[in-house]
C-alpha atoms as a PDB file:
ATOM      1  CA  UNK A   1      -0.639  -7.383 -53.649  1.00  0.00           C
ATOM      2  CA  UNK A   2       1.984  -5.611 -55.387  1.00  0.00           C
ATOM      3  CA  UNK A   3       2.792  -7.030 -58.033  1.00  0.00           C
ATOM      4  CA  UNK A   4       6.456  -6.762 -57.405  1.00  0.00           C
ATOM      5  CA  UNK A   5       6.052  -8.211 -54.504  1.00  0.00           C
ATOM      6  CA  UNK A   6       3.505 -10.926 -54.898  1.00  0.00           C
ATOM      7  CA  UNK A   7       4.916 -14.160 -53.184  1.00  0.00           C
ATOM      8  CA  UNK A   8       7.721 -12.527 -51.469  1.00  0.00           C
ATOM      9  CA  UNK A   9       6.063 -13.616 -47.589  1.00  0.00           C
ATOM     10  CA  UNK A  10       4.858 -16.995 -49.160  1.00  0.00           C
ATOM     11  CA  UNK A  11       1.292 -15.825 -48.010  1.00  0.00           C
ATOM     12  CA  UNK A  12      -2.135 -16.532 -48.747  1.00  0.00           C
ATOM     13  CA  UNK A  13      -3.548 -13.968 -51.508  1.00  0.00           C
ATOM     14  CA  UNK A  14      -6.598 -12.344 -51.674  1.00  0.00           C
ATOM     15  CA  UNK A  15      -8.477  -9.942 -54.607  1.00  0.00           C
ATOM     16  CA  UNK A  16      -7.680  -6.673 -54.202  1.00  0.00           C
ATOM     17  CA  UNK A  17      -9.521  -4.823 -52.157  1.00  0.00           C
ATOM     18  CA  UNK A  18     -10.857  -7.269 -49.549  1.00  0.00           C
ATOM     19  CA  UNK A  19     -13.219  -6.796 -46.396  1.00  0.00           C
ATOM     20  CA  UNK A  20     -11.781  -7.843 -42.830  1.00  0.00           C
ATOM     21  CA  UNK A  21     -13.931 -10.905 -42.092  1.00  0.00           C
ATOM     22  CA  UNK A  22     -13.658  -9.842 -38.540  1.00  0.00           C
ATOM     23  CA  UNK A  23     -14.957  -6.072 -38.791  1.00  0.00           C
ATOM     24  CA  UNK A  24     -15.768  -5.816 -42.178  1.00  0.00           C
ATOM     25  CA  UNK A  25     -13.572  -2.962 -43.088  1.00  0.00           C
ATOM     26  CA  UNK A  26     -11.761  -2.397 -46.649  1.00  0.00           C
ATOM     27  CA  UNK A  27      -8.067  -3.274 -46.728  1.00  0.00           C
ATOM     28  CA  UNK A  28      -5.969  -2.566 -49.565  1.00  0.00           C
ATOM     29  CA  UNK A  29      -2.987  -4.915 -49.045  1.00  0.00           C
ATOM     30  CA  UNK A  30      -1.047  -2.407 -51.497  1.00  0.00           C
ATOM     31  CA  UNK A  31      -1.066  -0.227 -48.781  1.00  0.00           C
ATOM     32  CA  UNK A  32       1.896  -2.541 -47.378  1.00  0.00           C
ATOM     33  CA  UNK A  33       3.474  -3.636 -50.334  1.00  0.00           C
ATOM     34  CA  UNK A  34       6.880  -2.518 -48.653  1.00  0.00           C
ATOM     35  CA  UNK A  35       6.000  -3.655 -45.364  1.00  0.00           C
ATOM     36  CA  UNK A  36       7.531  -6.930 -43.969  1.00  0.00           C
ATOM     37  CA  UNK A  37       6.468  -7.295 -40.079  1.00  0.00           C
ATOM     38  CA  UNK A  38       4.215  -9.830 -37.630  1.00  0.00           C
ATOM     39  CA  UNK A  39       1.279  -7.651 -38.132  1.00  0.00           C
ATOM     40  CA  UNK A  40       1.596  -7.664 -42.111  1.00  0.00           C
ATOM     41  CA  UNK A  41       1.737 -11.243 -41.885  1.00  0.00           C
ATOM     42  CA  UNK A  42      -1.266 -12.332 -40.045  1.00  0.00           C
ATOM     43  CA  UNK A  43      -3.156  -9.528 -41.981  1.00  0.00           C
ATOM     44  CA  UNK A  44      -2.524 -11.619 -44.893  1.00  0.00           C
ATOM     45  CA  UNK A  45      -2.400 -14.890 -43.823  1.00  0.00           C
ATOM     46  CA  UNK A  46      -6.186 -14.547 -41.997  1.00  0.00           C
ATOM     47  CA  UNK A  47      -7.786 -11.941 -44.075  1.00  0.00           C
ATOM     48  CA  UNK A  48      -8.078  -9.278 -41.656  1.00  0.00           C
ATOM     49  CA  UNK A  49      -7.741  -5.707 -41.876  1.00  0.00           C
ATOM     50  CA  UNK A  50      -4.270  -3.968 -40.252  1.00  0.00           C
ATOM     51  CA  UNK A  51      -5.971  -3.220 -36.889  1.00  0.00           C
ATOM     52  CA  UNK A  52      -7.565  -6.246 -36.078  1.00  0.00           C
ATOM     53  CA  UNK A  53      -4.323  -8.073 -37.193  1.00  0.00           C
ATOM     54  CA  UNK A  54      -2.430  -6.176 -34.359  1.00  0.00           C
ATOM     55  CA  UNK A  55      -4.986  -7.181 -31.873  1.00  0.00           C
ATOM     56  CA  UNK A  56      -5.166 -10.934 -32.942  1.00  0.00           C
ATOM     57  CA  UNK A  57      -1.137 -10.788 -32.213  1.00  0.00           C
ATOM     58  CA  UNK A  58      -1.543  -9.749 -29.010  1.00  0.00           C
ATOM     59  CA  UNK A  59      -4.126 -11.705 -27.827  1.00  0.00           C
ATOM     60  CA  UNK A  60      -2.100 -14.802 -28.923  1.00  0.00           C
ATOM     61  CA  UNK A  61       0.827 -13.561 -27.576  1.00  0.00           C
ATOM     62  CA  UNK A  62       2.486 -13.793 -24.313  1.00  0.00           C
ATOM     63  CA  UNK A  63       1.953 -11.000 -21.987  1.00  0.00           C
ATOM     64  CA  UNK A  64       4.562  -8.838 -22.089  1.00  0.00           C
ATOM     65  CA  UNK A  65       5.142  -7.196 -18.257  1.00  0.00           C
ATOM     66  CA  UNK A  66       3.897  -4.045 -17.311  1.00  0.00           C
ATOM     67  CA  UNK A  67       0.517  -5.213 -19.321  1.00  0.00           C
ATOM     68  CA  UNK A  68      -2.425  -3.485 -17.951  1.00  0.00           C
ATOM     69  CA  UNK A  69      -6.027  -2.862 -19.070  1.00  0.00           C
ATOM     70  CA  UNK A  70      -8.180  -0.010 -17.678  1.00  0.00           C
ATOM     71  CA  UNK A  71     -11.501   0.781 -19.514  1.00  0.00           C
ATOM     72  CA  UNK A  72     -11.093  -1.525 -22.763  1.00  0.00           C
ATOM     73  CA  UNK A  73      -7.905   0.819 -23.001  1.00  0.00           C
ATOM     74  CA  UNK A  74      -4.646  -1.497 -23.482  1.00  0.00           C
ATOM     75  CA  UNK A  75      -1.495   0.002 -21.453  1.00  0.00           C
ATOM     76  CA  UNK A  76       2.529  -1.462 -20.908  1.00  0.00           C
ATOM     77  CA  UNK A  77       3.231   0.571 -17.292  1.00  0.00           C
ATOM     78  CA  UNK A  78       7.178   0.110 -17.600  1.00  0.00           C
ATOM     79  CA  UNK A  79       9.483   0.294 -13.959  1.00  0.00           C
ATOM     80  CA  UNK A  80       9.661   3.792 -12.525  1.00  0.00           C
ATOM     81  CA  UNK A  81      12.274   6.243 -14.495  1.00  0.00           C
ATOM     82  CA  UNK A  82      14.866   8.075 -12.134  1.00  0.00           C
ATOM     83  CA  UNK A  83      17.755   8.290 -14.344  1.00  0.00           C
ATOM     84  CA  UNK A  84      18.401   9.901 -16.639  1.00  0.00           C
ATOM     85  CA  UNK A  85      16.046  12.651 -16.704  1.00  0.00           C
ATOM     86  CA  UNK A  86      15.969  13.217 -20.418  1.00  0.00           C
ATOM     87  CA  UNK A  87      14.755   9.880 -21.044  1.00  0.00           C
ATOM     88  CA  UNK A  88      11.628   9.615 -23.943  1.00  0.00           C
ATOM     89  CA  UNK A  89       9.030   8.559 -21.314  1.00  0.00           C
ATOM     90  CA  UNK A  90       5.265   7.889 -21.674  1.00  0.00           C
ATOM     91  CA  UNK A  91       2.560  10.078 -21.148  1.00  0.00           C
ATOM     92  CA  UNK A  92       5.359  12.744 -21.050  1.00  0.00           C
ATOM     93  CA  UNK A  93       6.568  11.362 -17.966  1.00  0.00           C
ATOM     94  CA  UNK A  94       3.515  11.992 -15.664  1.00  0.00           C
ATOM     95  CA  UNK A  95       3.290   9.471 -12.353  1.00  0.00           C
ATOM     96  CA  UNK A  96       0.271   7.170 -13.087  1.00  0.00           C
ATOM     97  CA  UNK A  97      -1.460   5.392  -9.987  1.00  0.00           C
ATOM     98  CA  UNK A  98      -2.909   1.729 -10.707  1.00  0.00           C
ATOM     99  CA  UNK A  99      -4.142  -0.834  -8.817  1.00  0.00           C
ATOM    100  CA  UNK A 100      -4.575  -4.357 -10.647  1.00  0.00           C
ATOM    101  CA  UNK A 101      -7.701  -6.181  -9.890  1.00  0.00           C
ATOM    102  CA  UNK A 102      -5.040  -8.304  -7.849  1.00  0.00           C
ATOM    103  CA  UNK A 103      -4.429  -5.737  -5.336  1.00  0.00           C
ATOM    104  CA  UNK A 104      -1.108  -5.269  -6.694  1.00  0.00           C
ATOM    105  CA  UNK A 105      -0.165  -1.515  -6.699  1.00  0.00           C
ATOM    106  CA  UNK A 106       1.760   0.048  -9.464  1.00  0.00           C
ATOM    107  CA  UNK A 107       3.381   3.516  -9.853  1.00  0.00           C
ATOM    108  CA  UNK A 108       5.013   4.320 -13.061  1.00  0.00           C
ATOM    109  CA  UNK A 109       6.135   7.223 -14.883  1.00  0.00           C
ATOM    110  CA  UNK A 110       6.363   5.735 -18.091  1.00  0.00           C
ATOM    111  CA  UNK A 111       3.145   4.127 -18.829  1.00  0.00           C
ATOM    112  CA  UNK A 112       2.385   3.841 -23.021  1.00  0.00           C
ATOM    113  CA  UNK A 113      -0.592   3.615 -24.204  1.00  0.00           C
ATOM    114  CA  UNK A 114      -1.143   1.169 -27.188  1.00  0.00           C
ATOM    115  CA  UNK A 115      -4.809   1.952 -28.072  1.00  0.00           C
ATOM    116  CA  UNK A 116      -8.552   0.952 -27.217  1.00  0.00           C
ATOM    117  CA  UNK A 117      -9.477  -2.879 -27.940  1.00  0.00           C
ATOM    118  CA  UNK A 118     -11.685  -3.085 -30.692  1.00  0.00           C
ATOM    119  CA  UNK A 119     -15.284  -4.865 -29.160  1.00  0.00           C
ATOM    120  CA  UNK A 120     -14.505  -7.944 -31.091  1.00  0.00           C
ATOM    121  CA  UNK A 121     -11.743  -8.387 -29.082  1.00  0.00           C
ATOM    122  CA  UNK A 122     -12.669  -7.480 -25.287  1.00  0.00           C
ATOM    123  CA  UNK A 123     -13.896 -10.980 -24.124  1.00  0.00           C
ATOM    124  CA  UNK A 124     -10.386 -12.273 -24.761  1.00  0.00           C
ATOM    125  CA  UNK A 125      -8.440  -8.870 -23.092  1.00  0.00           C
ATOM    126  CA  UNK A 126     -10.981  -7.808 -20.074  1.00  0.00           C
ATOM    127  CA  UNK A 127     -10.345  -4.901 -18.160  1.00  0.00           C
ATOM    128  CA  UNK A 128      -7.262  -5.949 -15.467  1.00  0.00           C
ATOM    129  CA  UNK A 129      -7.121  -2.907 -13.304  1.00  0.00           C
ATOM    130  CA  UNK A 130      -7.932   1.027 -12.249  1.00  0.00           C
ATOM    131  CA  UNK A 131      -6.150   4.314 -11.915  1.00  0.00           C
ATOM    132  CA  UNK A 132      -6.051   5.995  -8.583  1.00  0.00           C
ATOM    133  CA  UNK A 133      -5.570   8.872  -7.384  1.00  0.00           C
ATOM    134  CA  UNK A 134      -2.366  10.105  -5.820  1.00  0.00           C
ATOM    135  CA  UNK A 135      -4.219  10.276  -2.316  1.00  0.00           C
ATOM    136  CA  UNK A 136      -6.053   6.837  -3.008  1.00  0.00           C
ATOM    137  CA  UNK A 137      -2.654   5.447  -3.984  1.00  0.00           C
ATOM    138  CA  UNK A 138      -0.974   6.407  -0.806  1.00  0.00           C
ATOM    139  CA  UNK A 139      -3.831   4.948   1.260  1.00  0.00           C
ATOM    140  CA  UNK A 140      -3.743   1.772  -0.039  1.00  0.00           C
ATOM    141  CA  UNK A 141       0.090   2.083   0.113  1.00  0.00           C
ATOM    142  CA  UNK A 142      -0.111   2.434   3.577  1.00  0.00           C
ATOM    143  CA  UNK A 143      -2.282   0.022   4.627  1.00  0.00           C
ATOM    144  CA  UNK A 144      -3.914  -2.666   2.194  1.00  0.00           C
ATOM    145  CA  UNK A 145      -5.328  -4.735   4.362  1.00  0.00           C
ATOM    146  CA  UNK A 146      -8.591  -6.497   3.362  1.00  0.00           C
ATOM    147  CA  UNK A 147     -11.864  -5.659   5.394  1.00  0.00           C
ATOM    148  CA  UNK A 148     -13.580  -8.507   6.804  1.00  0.00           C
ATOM    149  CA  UNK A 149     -16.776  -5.984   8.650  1.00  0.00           C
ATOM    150  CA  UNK A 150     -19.513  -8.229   7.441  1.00  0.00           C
ATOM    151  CA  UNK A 151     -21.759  -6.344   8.923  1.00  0.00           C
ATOM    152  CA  UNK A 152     -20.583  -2.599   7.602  1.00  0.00           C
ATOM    153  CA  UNK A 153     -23.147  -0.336   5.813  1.00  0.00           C
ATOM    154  CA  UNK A 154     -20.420   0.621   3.496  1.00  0.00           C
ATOM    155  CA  UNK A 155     -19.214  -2.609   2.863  1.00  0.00           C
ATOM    156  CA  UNK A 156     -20.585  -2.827  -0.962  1.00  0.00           C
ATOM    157  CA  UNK A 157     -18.688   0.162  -1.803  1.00  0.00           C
ATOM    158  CA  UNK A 158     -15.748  -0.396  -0.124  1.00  0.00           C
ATOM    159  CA  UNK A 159     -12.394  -1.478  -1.617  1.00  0.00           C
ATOM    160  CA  UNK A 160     -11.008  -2.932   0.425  1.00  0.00           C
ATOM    161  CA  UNK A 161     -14.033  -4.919   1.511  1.00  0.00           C
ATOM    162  CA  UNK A 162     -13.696  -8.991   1.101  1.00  0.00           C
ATOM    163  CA  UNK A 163     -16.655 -10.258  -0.616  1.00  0.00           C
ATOM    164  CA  UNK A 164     -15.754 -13.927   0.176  1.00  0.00           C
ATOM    165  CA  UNK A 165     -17.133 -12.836   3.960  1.00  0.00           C
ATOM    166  CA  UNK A 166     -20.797 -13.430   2.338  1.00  0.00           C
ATOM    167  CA  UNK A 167     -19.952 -16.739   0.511  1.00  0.00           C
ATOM    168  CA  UNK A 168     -23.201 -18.050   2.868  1.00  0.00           C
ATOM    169  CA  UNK A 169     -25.244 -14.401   2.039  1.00  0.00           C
ATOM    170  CA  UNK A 170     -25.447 -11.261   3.810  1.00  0.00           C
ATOM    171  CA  UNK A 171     -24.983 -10.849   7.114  1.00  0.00           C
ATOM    172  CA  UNK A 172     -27.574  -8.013   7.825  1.00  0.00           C
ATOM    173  CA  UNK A 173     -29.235  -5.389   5.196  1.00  0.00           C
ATOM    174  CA  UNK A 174     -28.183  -2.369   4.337  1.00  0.00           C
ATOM    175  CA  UNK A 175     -30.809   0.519   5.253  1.00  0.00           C
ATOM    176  CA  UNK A 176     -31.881   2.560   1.814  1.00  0.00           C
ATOM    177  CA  UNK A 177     -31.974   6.034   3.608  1.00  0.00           C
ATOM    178  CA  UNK A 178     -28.000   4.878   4.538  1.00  0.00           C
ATOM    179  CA  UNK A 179     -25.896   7.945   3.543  1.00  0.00           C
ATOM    180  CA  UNK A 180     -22.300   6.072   1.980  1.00  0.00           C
ATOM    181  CA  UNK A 181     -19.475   6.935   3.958  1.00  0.00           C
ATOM    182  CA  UNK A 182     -21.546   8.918   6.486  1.00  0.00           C
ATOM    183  CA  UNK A 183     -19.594   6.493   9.770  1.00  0.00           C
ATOM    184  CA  UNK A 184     -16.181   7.778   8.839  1.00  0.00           C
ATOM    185  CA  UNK A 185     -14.333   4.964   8.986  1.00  0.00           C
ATOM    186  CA  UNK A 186     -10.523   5.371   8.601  1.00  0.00           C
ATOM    187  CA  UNK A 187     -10.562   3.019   6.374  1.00  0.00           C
ATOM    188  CA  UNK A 188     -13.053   3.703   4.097  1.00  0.00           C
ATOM    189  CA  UNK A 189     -12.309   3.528   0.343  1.00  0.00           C
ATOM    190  CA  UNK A 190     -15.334   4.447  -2.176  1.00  0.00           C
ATOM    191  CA  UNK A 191     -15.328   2.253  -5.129  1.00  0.00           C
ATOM    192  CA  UNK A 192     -15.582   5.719  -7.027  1.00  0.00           C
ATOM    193  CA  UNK A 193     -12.094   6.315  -6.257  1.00  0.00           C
ATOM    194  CA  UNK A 194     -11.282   4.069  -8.619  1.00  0.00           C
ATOM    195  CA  UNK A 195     -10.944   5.375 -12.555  1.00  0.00           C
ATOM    196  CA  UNK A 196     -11.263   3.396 -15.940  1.00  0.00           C
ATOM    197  CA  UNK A 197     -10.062   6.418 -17.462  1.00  0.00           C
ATOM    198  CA  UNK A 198      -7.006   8.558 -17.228  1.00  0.00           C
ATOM    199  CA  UNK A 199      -6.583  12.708 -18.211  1.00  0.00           C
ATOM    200  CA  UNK A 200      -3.358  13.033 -21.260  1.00  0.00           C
END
């Protein structure tokens, strides 16, 4: 560390540089000789490089709300702006659809994004929901009901369909030359419609 510094968080001190023992990247702890914050800490304290030091907080953190995670890409979706205009939103303000694997529906126009989860790190934050579409939004608005049709062709690629309907197997088979979506049901949903990733 800095010498200047040295003892100043009471930490644990390694040579200079070390490797992260949880990526293997080079950190240079002089790099944040002036910096005094949660993420400094545990970068010091467990030997880790800056990056995985901000994921280890947040893994053994609490929540916070509006936490969502779509395509090993971690999100805080924050209540719907109206007032006042001018207000510093995320992604510039754009509406963002997102349905939590829940069933929970979200719209927000002030959704940050806080980076992708390093692999090391992706057993302990899985994936939590999808964007939708505006039109996929509003049809699940409308009407999220859960489809019990056990015996629908389109059932495995349905959203809404309930998969606890074949807790004693399936109730017929599915033909192969079966063209998805081809009965037109109302209430059809493709699992397609639903996104892991989101256009900036």
């Amino acid at each position: 560390m800095c010498k200047e510094n040295e003892g100043a968080l009471g930490l644990n001190k390694y040579p200079l540089p070390y490797n992260c023992k949880l990526c293997g990247n080079q950190e240079n702890p002089d790099d944040f000789c002036n910096e005094s914050n949660r993420v400094v800490e545990t970068m010091l304290k467990q030997h880790v490089c800056f990056n995985c030091a901000f994921w280890m907080n947040i893994v053994n953190s609490q929540a916070p709300p509006g936490q969502i995670i779509v395509g090993h890409t971690y999100y805080i979706a924050h209540p719907y702006v109206k007032r006042p205009m001018n207000r510093i939103k995320g992604n510039n303000g754009k509406e963002m659809y997102i349905r939590m694997f829940n069933g929970e529906l979200i719209k927000s126009n002030n959704v940050w994004c806080k980076g992708e989860i390093p692999e090391q790190f992706r057993e302990q934050l899985p994936d939590t929901a999808n964007f939708l579409s505006l039109m996929t939004f509003q049809k699940l608005a409308n009407n999220n009901h859960k489809c019990y049709a056990r015996g629908c062709w389109n059932r495995y690629h349905c959203v809404r369909y309930n998969m606890d309907c074949e807790k004693d197997g399936p109730f017929n088979t599915v033909p192969q030359s079966y063209i998805i979506g081809s009965d037109e049901c109302p209430s059809f949903i493709n699992k397609t419609e639903l996104k892991n990733t989101i256009q900036w």
